[in-house]
C-alpha atoms as a PDB file:
ATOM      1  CA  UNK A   1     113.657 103.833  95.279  1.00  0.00           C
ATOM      2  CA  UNK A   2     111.414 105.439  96.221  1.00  0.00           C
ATOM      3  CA  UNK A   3     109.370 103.055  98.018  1.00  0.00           C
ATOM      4  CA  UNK A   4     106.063 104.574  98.304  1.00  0.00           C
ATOM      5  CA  UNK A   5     103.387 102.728 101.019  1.00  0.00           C
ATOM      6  CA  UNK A   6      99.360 103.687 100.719  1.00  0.00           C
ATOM      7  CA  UNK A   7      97.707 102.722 103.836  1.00  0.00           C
ATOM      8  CA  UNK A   8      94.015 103.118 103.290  1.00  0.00           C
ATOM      9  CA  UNK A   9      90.587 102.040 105.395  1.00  0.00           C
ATOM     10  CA  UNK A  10      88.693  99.370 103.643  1.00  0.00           C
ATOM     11  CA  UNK A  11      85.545 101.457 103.508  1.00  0.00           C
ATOM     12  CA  UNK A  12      87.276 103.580 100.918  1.00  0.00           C
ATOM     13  CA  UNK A  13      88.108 100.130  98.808  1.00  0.00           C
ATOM     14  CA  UNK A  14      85.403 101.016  95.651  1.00  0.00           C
ATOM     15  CA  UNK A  15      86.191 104.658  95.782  1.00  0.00           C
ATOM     16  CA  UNK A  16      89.801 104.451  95.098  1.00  0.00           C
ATOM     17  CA  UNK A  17      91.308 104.282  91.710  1.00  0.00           C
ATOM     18  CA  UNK A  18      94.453 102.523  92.637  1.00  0.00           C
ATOM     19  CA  UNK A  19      96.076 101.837  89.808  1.00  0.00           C
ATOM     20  CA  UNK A  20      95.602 105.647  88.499  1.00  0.00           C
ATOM     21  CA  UNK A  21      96.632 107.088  91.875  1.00  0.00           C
ATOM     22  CA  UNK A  22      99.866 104.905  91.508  1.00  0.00           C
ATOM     23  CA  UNK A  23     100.734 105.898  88.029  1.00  0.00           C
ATOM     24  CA  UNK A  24      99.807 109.367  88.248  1.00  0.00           C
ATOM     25  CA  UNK A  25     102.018 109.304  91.798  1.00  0.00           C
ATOM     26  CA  UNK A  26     105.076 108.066  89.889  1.00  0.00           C
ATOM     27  CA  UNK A  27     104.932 110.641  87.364  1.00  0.00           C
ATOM     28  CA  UNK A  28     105.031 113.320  90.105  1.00  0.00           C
ATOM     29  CA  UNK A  29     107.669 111.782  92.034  1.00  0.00           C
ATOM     30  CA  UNK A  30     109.648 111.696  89.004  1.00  0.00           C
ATOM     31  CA  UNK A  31     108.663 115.025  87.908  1.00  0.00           C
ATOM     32  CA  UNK A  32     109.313 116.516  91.318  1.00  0.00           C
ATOM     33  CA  UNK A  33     111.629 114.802  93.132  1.00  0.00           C
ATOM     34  CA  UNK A  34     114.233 113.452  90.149  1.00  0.00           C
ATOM     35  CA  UNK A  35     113.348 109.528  90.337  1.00  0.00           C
ATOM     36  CA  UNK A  36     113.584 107.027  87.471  1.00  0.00           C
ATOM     37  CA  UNK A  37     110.233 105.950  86.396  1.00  0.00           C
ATOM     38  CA  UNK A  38     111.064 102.517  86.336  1.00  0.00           C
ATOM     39  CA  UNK A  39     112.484 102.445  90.138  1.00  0.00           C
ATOM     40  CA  UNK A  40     109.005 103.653  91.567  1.00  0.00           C
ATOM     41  CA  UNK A  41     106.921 101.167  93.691  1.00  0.00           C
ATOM     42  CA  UNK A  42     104.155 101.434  95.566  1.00  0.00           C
ATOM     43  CA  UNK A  43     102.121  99.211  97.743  1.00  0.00           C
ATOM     44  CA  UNK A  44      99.010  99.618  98.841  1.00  0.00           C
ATOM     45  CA  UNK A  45      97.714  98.603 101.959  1.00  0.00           C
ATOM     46  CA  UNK A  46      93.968  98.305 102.856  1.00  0.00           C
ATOM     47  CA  UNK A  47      92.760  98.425 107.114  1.00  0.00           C
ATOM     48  CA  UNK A  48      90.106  96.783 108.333  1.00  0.00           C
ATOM     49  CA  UNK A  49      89.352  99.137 110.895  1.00  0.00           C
ATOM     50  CA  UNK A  50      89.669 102.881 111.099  1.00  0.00           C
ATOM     51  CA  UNK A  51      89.108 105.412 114.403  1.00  0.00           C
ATOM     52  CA  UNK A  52      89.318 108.936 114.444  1.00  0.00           C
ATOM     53  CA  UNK A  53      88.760 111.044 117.675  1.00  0.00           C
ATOM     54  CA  UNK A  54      86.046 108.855 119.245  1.00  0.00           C
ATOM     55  CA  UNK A  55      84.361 107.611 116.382  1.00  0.00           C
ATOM     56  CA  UNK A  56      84.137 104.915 114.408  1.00  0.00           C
ATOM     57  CA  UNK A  57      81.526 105.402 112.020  1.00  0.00           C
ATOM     58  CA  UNK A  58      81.698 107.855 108.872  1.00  0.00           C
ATOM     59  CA  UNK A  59      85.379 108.217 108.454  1.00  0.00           C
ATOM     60  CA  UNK A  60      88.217 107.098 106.215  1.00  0.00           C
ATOM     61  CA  UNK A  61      92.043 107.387 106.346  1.00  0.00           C
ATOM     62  CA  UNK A  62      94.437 107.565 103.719  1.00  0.00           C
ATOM     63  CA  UNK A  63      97.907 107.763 104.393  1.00  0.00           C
ATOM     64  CA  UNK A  64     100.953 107.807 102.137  1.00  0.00           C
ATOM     65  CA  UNK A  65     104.548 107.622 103.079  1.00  0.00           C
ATOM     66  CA  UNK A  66     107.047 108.029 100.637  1.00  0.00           C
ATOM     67  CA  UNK A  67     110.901 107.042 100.957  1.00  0.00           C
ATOM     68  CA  UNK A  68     113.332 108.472  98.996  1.00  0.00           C
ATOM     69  CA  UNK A  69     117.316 108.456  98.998  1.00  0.00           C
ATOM     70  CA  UNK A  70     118.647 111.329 101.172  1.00  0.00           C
ATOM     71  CA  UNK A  71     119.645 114.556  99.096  1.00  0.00           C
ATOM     72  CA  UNK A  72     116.010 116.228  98.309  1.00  0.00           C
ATOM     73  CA  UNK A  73     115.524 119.599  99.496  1.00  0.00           C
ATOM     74  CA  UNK A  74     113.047 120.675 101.899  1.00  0.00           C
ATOM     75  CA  UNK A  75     111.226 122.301  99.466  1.00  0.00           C
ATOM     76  CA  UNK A  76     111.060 119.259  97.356  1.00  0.00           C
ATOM     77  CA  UNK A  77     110.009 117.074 100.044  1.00  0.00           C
ATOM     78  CA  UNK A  78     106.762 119.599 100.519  1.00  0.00           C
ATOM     79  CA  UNK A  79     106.172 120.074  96.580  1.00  0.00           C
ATOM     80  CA  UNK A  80     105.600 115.940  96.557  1.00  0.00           C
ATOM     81  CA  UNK A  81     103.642 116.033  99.979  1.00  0.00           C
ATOM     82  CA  UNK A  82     101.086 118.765  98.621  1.00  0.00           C
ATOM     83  CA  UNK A  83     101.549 116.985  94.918  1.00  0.00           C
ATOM     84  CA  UNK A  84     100.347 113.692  97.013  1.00  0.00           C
ATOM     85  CA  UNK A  85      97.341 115.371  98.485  1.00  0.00           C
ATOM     86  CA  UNK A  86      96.171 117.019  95.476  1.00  0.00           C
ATOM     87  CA  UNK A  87      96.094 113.319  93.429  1.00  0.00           C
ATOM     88  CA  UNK A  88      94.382 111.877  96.293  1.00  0.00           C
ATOM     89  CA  UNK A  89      91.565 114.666  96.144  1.00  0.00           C
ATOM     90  CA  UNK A  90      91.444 113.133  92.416  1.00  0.00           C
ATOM     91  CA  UNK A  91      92.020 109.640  92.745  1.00  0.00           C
ATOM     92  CA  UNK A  92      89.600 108.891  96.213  1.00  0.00           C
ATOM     93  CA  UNK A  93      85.749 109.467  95.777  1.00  0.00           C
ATOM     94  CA  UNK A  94      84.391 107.868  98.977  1.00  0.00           C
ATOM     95  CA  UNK A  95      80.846 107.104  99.030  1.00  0.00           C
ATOM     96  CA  UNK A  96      78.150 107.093 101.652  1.00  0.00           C
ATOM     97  CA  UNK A  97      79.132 110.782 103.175  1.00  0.00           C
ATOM     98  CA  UNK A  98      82.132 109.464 104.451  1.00  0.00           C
ATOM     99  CA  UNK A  99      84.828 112.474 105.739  1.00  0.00           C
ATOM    100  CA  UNK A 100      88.146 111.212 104.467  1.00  0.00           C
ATOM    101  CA  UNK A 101      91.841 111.793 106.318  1.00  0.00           C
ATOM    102  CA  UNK A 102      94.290 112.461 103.967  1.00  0.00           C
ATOM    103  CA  UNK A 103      97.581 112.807 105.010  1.00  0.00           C
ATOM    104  CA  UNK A 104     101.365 111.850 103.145  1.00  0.00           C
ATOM    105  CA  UNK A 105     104.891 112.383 104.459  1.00  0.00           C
ATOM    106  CA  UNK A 106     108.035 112.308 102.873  1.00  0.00           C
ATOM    107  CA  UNK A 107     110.864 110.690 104.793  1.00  0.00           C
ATOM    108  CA  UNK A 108     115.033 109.880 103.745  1.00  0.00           C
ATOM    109  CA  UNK A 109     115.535 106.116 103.849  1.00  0.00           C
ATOM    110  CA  UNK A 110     118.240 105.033 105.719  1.00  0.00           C
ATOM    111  CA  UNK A 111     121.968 104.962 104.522  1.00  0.00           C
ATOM    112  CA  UNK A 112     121.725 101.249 104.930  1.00  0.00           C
ATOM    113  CA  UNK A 113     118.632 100.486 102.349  1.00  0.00           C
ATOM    114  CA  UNK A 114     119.720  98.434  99.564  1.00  0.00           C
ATOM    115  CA  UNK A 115     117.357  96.412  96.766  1.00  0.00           C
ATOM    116  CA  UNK A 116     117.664  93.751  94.235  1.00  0.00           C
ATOM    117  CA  UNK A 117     115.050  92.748  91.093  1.00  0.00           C
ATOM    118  CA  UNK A 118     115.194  89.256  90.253  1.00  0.00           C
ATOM    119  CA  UNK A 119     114.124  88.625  86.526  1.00  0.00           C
END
């Protein structure tokens, strides 16, 4: 916890500083929303194809759920979302005039989640 998932169209693949969005992510979460640094993950993945409205040409999506154990405020939940939004205005620099979707959500995961590391 928390799992954090970046879904992202491919034409946005050079413009976006993964690894910096990720670690820059974490430290909000923790900041924010009371995590332990080590227990942050995130996963990105990249789509091959990407539609918005009626077109297909000149946009990109980002999209970026985060789960978290049950017990964070409302407000918390929002601080992260707008925290989210505000790293991906840093973090995403999309070439070729492309108008990017950014959106990010913050959603309890279920009372039956349960993880294990192997070492």
């Amino acid at each position: 916890m928390p799992q954090i998932t970046v879904d992202y169209s491919d034409s946005l693949a050079d413009g976006f500083d993964r690894p910096g969005f990720a670690r820059a992510l974490h430290t909000a979460v923790v900041d924010i929303a009371a995590a332990r640094p080590p227990a942050c993950t995130t996963q990105f993945r990249r789509t091959e194809d990407t539609v918005v409205g009626p077109d297909t040409e000149g946009h990109a999506v980002v999209h970026v759920s985060l789960g978290l154990l049950a017990g964070r405020t409302e407000e918390t939940k929002a601080r992260l979302t707008e925290a989210v939004l505000d790293l991906l205005r840093q973090f995403v620099k999309p070439g070729g005039g492309l108008a990017v979707h950014a959106s990010a959500e913050v959603r309890e995961l279920d009372p039956s989640y349960r993880k294990y590391e192997s070492e």
